[in-house]
C-alpha atoms as a PDB file:
ATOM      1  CA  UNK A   1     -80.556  87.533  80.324  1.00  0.00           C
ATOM      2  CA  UNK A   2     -81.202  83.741  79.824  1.00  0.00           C
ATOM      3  CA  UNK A   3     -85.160  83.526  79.443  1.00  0.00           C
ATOM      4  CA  UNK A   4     -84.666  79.862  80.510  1.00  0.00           C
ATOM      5  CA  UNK A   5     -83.591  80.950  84.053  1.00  0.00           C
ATOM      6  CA  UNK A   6     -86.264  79.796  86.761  1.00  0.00           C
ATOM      7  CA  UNK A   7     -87.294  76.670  84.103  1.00  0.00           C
ATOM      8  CA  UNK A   8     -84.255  74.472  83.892  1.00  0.00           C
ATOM      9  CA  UNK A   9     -81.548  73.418  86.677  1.00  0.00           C
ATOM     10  CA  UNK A  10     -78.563  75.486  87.349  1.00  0.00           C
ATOM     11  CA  UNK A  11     -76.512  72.958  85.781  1.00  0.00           C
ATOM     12  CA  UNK A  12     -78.693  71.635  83.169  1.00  0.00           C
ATOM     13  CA  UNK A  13     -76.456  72.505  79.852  1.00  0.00           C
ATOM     14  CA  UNK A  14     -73.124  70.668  81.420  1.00  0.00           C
ATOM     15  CA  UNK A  15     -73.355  67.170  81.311  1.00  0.00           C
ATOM     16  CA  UNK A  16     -76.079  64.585  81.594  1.00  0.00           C
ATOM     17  CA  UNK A  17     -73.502  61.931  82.970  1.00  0.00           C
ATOM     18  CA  UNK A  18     -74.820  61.086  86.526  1.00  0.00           C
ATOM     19  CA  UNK A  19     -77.994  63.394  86.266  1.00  0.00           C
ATOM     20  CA  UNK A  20     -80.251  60.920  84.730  1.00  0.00           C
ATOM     21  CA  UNK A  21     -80.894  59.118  88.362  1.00  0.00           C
ATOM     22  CA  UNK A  22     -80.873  62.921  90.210  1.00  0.00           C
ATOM     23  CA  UNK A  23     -83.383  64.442  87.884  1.00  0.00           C
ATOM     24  CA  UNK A  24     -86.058  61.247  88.109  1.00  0.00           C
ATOM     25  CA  UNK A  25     -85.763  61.429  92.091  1.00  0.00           C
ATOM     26  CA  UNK A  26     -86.397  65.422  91.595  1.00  0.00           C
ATOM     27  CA  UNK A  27     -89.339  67.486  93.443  1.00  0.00           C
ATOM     28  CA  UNK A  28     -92.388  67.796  90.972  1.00  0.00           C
ATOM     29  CA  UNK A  29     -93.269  65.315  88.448  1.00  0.00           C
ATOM     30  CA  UNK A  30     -93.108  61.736  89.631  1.00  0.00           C
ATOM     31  CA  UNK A  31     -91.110  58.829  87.930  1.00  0.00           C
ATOM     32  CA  UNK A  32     -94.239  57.354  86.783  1.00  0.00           C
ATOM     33  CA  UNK A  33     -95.259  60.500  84.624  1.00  0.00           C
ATOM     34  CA  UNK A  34     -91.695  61.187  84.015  1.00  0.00           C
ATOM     35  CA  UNK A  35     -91.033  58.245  82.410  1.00  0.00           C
ATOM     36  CA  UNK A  36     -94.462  58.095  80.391  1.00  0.00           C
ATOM     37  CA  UNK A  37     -92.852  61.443  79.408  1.00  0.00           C
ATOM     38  CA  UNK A  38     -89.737  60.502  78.238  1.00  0.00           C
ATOM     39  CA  UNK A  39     -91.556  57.649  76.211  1.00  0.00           C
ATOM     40  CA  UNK A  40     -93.442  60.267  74.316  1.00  0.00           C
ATOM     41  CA  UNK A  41     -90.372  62.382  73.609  1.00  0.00           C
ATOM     42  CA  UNK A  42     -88.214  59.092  72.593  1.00  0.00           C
ATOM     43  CA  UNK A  43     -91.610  58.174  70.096  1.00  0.00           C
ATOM     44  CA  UNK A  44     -91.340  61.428  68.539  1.00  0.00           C
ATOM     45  CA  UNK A  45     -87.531  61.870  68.313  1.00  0.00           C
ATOM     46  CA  UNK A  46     -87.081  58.364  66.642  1.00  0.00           C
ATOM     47  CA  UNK A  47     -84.911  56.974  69.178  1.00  0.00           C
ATOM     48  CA  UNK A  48     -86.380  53.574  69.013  1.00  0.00           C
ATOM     49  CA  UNK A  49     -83.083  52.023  71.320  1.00  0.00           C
ATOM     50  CA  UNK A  50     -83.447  54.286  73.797  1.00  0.00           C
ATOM     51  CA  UNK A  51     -87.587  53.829  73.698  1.00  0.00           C
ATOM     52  CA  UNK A  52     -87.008  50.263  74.211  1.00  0.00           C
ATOM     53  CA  UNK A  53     -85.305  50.731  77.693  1.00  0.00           C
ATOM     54  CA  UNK A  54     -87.661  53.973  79.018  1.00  0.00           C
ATOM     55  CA  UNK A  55     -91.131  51.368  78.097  1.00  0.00           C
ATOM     56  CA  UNK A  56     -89.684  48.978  80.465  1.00  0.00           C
ATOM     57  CA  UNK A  57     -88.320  51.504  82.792  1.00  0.00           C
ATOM     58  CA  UNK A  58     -91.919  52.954  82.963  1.00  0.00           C
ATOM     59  CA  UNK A  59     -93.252  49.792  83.770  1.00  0.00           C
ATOM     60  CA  UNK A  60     -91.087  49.631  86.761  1.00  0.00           C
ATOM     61  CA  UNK A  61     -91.967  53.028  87.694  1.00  0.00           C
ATOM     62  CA  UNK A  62     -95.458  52.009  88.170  1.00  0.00           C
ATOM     63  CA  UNK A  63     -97.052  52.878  84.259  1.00  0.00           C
ATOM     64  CA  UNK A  64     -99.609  50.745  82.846  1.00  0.00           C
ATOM     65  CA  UNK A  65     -99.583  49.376  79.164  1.00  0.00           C
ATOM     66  CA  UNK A  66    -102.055  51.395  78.468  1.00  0.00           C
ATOM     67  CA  UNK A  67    -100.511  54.336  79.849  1.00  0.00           C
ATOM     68  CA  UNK A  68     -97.759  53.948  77.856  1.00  0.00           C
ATOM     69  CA  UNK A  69    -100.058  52.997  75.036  1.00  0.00           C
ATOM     70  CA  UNK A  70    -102.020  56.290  75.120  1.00  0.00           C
ATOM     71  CA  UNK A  71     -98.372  58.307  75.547  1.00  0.00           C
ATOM     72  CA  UNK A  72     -97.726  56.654  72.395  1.00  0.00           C
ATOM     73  CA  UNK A  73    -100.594  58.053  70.507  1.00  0.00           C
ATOM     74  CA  UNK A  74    -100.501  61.351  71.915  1.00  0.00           C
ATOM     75  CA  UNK A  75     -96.612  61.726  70.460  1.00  0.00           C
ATOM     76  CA  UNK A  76     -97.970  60.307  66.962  1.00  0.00           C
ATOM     77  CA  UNK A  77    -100.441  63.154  66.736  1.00  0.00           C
ATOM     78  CA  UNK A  78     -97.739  66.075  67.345  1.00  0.00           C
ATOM     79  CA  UNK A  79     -94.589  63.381  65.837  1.00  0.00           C
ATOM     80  CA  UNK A  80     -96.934  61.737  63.124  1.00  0.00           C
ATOM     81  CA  UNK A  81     -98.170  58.427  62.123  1.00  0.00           C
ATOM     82  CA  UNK A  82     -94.812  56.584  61.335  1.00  0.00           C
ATOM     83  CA  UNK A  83     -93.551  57.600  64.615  1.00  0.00           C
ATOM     84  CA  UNK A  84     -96.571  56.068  66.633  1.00  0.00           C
ATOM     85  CA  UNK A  85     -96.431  53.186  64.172  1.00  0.00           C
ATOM     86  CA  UNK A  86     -92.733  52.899  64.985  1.00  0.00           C
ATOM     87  CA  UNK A  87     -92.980  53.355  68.765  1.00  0.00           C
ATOM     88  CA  UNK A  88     -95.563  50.753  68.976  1.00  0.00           C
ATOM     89  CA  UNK A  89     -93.646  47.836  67.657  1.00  0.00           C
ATOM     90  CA  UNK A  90     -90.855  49.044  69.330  1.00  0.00           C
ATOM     91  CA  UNK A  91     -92.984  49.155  72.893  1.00  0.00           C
ATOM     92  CA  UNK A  92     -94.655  46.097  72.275  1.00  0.00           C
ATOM     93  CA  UNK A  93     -91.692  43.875  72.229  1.00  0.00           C
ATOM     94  CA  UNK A  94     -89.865  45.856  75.424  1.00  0.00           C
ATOM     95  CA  UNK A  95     -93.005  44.718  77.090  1.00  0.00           C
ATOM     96  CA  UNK A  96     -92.615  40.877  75.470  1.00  0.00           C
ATOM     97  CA  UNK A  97     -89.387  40.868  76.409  1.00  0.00           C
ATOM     98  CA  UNK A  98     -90.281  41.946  80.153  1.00  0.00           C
ATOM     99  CA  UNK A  99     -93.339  39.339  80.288  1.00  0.00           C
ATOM    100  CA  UNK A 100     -90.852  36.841  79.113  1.00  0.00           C
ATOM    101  CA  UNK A 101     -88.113  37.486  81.673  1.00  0.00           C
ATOM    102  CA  UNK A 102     -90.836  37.886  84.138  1.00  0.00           C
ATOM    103  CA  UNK A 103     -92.066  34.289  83.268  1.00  0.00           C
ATOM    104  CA  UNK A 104     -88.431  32.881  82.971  1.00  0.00           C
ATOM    105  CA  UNK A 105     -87.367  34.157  86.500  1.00  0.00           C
ATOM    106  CA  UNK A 106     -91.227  32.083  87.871  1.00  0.00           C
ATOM    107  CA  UNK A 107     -89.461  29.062  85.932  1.00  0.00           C
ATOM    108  CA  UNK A 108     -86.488  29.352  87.979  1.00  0.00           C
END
């Protein structure tokens, strides 16, 4: 028997295609921690396009900077050093690039 059974969805090894937007509107967790979540994972994986569009995803979700500042560090400790190093530059210019869109759309 599957020991994962209980733990993940029913259709969870499938196809991510379309379950992105189900599984951030599921019951538990909510998108706020979620997405601090997935910024951790994407920091420790190395997936520095991907981290680019869950920092300003979690900003829109409701996360602070500093939350996702401090979900940065806590995936360097378990990912190393060049991973939080790497995940911070790569956060800090999502968030320039949101400030400056933000500021371009007050322009407008």
């Amino acid at each position: 028997m599957d020991q994962h059974v209980g733990i993940l969805p029913a259709d969870a090894g499938t196809s991510n295609t379309g379950r992105l937007g189900t599984h951030l509107g599921a019951a538990g967790a909510d998108r706020r921690t979620r997405s601090l979540l997935n910024v951790a994972m994407l920091v420790a994986l190395g997936k520095d396009t991907e981290l680019a569009v869950h920092v300003k995803g979690a900003i829109k979700n409701g996360a602070t900077e500093a939350e996702i500042q401090e979900a940065i560090l806590q995936a360097s400790i378990y990912a190393g050093l060049p991973a939080g190093l790497a995940g911070t530059r790569v956060a800090d210019k999502a968030l320039k690039e949101l400030k400056d869109e933000k500021e371009r759309h007050k322009c407008s």
